[in-house]
C-alpha atoms as a PDB file:
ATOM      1  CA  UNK A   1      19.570  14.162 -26.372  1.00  0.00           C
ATOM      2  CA  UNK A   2      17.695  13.244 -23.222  1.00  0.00           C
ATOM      3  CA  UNK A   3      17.482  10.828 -20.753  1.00  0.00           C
ATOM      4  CA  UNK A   4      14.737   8.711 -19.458  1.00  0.00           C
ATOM      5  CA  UNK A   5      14.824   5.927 -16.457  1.00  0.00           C
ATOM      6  CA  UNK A   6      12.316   3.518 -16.223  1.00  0.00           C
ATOM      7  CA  UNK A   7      11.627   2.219 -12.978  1.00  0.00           C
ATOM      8  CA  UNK A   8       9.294  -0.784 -12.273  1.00  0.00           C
ATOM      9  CA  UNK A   9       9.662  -2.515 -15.118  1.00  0.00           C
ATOM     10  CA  UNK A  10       8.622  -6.096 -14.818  1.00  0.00           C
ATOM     11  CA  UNK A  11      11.054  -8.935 -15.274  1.00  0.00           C
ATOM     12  CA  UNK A  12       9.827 -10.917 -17.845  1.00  0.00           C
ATOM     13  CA  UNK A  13       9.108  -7.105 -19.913  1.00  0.00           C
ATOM     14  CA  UNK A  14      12.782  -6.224 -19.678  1.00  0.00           C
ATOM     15  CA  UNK A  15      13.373 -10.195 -21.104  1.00  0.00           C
ATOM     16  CA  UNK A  16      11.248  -9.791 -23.601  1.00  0.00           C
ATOM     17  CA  UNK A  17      13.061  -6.522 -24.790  1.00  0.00           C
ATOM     18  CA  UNK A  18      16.018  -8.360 -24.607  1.00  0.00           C
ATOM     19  CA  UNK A  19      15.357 -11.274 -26.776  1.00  0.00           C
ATOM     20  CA  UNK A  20      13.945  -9.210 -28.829  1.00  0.00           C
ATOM     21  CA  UNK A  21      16.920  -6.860 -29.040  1.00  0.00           C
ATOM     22  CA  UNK A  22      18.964 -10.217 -29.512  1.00  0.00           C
ATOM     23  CA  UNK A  23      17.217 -11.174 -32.092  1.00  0.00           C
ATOM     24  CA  UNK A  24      17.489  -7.881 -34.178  1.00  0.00           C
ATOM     25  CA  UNK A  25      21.227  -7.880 -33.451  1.00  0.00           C
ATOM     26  CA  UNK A  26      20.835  -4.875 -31.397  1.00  0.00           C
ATOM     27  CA  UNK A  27      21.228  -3.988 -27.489  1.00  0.00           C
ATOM     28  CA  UNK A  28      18.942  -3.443 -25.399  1.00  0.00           C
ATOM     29  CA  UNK A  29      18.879   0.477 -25.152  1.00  0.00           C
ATOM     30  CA  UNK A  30      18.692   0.502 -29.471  1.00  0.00           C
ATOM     31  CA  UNK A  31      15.592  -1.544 -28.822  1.00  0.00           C
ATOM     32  CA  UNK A  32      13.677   0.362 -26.667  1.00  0.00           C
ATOM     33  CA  UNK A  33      14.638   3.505 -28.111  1.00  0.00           C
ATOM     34  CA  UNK A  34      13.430   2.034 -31.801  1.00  0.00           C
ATOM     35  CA  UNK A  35      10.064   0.925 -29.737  1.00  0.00           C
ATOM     36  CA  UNK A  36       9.677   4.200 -27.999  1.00  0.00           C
ATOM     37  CA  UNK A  37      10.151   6.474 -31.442  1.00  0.00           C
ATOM     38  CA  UNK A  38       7.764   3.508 -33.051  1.00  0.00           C
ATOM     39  CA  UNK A  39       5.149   4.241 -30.523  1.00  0.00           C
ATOM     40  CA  UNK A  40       5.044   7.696 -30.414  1.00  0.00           C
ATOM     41  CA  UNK A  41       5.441   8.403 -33.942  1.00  0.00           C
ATOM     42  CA  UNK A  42       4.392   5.561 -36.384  1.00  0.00           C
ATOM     43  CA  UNK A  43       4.959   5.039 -39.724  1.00  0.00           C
ATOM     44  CA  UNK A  44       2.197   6.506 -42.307  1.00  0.00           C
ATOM     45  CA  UNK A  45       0.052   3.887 -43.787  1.00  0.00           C
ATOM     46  CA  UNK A  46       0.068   3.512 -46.959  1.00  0.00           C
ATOM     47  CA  UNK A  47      -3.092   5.034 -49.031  1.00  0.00           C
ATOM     48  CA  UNK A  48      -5.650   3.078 -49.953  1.00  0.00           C
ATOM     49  CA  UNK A  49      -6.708   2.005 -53.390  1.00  0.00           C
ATOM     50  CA  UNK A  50      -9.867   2.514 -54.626  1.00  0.00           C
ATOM     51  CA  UNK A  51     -11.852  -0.453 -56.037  1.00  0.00           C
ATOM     52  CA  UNK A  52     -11.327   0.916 -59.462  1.00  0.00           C
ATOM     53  CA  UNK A  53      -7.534   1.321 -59.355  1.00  0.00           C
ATOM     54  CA  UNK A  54      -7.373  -1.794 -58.207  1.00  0.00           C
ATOM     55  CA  UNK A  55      -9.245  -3.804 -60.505  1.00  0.00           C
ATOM     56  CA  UNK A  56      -7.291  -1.638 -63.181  1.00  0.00           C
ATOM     57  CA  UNK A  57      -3.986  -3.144 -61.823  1.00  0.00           C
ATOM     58  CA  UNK A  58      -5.038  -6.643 -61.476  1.00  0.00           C
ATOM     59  CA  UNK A  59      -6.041  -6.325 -65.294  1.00  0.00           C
ATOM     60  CA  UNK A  60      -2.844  -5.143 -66.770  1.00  0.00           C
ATOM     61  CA  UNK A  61      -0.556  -7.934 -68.218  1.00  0.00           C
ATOM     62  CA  UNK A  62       2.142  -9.489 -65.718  1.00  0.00           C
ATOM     63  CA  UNK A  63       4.631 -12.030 -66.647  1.00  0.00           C
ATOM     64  CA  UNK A  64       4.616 -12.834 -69.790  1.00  0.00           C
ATOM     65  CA  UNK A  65       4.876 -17.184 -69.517  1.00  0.00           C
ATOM     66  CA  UNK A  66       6.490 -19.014 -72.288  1.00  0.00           C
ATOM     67  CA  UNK A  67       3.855 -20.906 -74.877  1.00  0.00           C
ATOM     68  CA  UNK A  68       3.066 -23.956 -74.557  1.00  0.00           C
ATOM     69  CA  UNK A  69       4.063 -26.504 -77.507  1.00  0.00           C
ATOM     70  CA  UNK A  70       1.308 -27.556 -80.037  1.00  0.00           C
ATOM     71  CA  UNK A  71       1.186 -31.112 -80.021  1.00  0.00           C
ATOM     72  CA  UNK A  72       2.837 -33.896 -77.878  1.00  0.00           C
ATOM     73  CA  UNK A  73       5.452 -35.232 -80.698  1.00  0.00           C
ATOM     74  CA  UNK A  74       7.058 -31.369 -79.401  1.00  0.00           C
ATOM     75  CA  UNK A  75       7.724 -33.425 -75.882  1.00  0.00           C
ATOM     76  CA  UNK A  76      10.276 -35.756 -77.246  1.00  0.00           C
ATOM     77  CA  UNK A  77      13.266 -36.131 -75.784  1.00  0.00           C
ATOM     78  CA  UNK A  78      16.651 -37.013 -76.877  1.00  0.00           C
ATOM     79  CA  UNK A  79      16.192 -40.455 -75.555  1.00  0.00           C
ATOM     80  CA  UNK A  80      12.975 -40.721 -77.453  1.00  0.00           C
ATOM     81  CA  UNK A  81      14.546 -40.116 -80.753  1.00  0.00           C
END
C-alpha cells in the first residue's frame, strides 16, 4: 500500500478530523483514509423510482392494525363491571 504526507494542513482541519475520528471510535489515520476512499470513489446512488412504481408501492397494504371494537359497552373495564 502507499504512502501519502500531507503538509499544510490547517489546525483546526486536522481537529476536526480528529473529533471526528473520536467520535467514530476510530484514529485519526482510519479517518482520513475512510474520507479519502469516500471522496474519490463514492458510493452508487441508489436508482430512482419512477412515479408509477412509486405510487404502486404506496398502494399496496402495510401493517395490518387491529379493528377497532363496535360499540363503547366493548371499552369496559374490569373495574367497570
Amino acid at each position: 500500500m502507499a504512502s501519502v504526507t500531507i503538509r499544510n494542513l490547517p489546525d483546526d482541519v486536522k481537529q476536526d478530523l480528529r473529533e471526528r475520528a473520536a467520535r467514530n471510535g476510530r484514529s485519526l489515520e482510519e479517518e482520513m483514509r475512510r474520507a479519502l476512499i469516500a471522496l474519490v470513489r463514492p458510493e452508487p446512488a441508489a436508482p430512482r423510482k419512477s412515479i408509477g412504481q412509486m405510487l404502486y408501492e404506496m398502494s399496496r397494504p402495510g401493517i395490518d392494525l387491529p379493528e377497532l371494537p363496535d360499540s363503547p359497552a366493548s371499552f369496559a373495564t374490569i373495574d367497570d363491571e
